[in-house]
C-alpha atoms as a PDB file:
ATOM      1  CA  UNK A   1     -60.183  -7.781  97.279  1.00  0.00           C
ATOM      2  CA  UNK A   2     -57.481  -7.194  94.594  1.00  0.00           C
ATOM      3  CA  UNK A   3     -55.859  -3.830  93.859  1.00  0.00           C
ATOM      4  CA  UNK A   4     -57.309  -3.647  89.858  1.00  0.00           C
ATOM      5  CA  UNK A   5     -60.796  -3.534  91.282  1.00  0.00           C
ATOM      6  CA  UNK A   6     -60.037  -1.292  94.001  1.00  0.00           C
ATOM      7  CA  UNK A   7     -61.527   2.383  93.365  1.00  0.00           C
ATOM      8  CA  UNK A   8     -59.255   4.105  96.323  1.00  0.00           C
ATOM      9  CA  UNK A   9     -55.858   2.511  94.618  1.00  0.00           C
ATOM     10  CA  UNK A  10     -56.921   3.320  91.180  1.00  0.00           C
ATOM     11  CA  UNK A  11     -57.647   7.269  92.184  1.00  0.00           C
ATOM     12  CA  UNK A  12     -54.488   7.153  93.943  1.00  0.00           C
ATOM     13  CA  UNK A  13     -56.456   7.556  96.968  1.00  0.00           C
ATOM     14  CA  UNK A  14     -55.701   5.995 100.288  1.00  0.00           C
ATOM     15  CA  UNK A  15     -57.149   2.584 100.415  1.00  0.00           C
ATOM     16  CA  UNK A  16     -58.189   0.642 103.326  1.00  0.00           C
ATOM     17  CA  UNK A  17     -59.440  -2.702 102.259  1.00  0.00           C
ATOM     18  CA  UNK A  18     -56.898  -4.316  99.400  1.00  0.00           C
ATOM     19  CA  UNK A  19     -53.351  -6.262  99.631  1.00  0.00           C
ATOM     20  CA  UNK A  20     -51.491  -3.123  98.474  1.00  0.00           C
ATOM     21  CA  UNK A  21     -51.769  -0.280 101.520  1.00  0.00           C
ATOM     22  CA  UNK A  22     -50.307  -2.276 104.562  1.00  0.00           C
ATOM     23  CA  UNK A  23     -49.368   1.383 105.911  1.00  0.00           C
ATOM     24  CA  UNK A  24     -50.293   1.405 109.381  1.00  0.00           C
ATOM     25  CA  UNK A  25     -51.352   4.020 112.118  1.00  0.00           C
ATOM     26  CA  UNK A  26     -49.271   3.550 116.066  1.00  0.00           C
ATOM     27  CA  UNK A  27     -52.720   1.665 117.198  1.00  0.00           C
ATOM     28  CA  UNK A  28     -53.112  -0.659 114.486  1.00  0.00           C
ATOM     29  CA  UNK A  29     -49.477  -1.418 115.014  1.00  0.00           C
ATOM     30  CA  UNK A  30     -50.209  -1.633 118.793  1.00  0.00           C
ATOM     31  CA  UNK A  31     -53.298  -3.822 118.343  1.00  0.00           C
ATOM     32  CA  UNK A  32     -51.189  -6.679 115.723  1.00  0.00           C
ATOM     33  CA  UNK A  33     -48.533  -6.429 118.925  1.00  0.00           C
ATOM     34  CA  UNK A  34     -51.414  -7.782 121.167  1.00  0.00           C
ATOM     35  CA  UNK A  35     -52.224  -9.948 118.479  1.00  0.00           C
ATOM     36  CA  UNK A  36     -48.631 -11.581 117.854  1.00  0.00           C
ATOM     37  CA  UNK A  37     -48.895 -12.394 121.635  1.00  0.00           C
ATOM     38  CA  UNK A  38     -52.390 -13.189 121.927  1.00  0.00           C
ATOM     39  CA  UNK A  39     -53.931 -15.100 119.339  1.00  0.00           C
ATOM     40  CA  UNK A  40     -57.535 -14.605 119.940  1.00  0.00           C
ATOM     41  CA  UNK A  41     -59.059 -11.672 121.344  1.00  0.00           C
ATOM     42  CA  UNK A  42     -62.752 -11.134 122.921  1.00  0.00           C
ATOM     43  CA  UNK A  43     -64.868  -8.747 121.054  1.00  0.00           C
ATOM     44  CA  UNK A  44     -67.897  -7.268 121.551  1.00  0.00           C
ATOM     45  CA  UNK A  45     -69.999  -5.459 119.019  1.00  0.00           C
ATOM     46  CA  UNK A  46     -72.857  -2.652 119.385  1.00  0.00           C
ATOM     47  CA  UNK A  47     -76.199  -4.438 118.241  1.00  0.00           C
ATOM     48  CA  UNK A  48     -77.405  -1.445 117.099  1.00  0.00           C
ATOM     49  CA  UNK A  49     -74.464   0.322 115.396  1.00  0.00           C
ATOM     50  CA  UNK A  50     -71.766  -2.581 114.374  1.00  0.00           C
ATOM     51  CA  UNK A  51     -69.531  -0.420 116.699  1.00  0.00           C
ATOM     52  CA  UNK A  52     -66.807  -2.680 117.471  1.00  0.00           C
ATOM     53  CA  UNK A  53     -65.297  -2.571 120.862  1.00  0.00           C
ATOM     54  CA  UNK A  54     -61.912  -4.735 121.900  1.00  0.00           C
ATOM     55  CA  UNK A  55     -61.772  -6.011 125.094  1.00  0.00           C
ATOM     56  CA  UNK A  56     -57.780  -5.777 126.092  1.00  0.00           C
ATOM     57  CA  UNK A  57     -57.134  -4.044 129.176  1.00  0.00           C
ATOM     58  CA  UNK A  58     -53.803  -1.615 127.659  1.00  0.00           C
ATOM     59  CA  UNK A  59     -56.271  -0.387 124.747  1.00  0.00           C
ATOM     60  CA  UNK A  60     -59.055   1.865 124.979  1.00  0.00           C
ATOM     61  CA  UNK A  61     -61.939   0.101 123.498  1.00  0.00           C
ATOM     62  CA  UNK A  62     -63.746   2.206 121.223  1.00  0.00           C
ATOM     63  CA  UNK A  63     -60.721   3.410 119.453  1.00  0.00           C
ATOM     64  CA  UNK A  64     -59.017  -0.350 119.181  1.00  0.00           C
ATOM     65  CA  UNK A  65     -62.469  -1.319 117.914  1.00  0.00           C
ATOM     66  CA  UNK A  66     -62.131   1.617 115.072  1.00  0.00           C
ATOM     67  CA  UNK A  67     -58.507  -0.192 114.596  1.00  0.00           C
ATOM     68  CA  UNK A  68     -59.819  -3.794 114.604  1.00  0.00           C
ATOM     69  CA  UNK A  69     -62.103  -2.312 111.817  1.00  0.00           C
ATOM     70  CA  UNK A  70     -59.613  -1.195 109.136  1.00  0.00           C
ATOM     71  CA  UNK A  71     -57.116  -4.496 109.786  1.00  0.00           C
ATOM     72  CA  UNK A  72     -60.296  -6.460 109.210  1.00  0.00           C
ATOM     73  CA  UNK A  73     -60.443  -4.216 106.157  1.00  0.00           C
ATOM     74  CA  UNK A  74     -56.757  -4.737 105.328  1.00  0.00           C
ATOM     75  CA  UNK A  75     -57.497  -8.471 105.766  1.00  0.00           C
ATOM     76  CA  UNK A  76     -54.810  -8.477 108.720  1.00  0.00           C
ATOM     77  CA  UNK A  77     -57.521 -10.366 110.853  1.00  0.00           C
ATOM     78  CA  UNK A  78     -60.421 -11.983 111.066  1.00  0.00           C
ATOM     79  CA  UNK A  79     -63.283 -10.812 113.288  1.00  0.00           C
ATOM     80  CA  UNK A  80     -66.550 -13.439 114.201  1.00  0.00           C
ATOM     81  CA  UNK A  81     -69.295 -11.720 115.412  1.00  0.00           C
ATOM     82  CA  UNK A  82     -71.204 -15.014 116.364  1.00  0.00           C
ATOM     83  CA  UNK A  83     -68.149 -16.909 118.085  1.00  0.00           C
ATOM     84  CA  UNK A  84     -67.595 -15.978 121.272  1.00  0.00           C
ATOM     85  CA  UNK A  85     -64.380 -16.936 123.634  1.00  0.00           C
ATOM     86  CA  UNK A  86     -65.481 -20.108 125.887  1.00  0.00           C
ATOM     87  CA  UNK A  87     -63.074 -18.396 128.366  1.00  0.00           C
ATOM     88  CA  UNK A  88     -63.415 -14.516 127.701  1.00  0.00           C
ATOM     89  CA  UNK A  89     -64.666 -12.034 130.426  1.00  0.00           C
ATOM     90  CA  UNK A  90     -67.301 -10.618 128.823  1.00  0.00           C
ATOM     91  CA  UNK A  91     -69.317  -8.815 131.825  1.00  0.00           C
ATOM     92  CA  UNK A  92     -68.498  -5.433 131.052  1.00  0.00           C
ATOM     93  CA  UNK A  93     -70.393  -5.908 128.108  1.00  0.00           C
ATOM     94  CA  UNK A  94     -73.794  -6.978 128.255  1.00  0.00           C
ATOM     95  CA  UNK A  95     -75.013  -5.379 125.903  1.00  0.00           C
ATOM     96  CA  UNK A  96     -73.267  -6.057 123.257  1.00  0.00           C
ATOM     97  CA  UNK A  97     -72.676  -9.538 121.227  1.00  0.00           C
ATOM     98  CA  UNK A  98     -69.750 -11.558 122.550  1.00  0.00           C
ATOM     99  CA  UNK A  99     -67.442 -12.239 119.466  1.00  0.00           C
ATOM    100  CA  UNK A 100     -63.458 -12.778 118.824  1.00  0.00           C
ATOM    101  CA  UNK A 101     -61.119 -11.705 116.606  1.00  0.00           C
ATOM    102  CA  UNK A 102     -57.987 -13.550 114.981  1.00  0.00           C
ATOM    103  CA  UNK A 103     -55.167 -13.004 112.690  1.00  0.00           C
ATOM    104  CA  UNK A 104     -55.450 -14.244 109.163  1.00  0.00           C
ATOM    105  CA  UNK A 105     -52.813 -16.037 107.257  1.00  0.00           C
ATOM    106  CA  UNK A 106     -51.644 -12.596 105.667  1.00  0.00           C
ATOM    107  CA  UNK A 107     -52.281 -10.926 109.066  1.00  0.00           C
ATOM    108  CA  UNK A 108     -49.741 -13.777 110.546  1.00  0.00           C
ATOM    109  CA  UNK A 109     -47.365 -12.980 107.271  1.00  0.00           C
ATOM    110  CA  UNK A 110     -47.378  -9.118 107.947  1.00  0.00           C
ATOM    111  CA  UNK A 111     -46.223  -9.738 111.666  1.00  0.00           C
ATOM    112  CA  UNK A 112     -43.236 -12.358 110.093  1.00  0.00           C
ATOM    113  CA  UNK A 113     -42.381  -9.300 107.573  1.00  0.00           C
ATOM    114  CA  UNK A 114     -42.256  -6.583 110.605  1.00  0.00           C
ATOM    115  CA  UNK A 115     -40.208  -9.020 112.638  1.00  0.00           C
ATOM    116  CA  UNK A 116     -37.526  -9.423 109.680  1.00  0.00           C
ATOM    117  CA  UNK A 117     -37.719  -5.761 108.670  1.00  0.00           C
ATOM    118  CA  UNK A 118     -36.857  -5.494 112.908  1.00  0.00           C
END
């Protein structure tokens, strides 16, 4: 999504979901940390809501699923629904569908930019 066609930008609004707001809240910054060490990440989704919920032991669940939302909005990463880890402990949630998440090209771009910006 590009910021001419965004609604939110052109309001003046907060937007969550084009190139131009990369302004972050502590979790989302705490969830790209996982990511910048972690690649991949297990996640499993409600079937019935589309709650996301991240499997990483130092994150509650619900509320880094809320935060793997809006950097999937931001375009930060990348979350599958259908592609589940080959390796991922997924028993705690049985429930749920067994997907991943990964950082996009801008997502890996945004983490070079925080490291230079130190």
């Amino acid at each position: 999504m590009n910021c001419e066609n965004c609604q939110a930008c052109n309001q003046g609004t907060d937007c969550s979901g084009c190139q131009r707001n990369t302004e972050l809240n502590p979790l989302e910054y705490a969830l790209l940390d996982v990511f910048s060490v972690t690649p991949f990440l297990p996640v499993a989704i409600d079937r019935q809501s589309g709650r996301m919920l991240l499997m990483d032991p130092e994150l509650e669940p619900t509320a880094a699923g809320l935060a793997l939302r809006m950097l999937q909005r931001r375009g930060l990463v990348r979350v599958d629904a259908d592609l589940p880890l080959p390796n991922a402990d997924y028993s705690g949630y049985k429930d749920q569908a067994h997907g991943s998440a990964a950082l996009t090209a801008r997502g890996q771009e945004f983490l070079d930019s925080m490291e230079y910006q130190g």
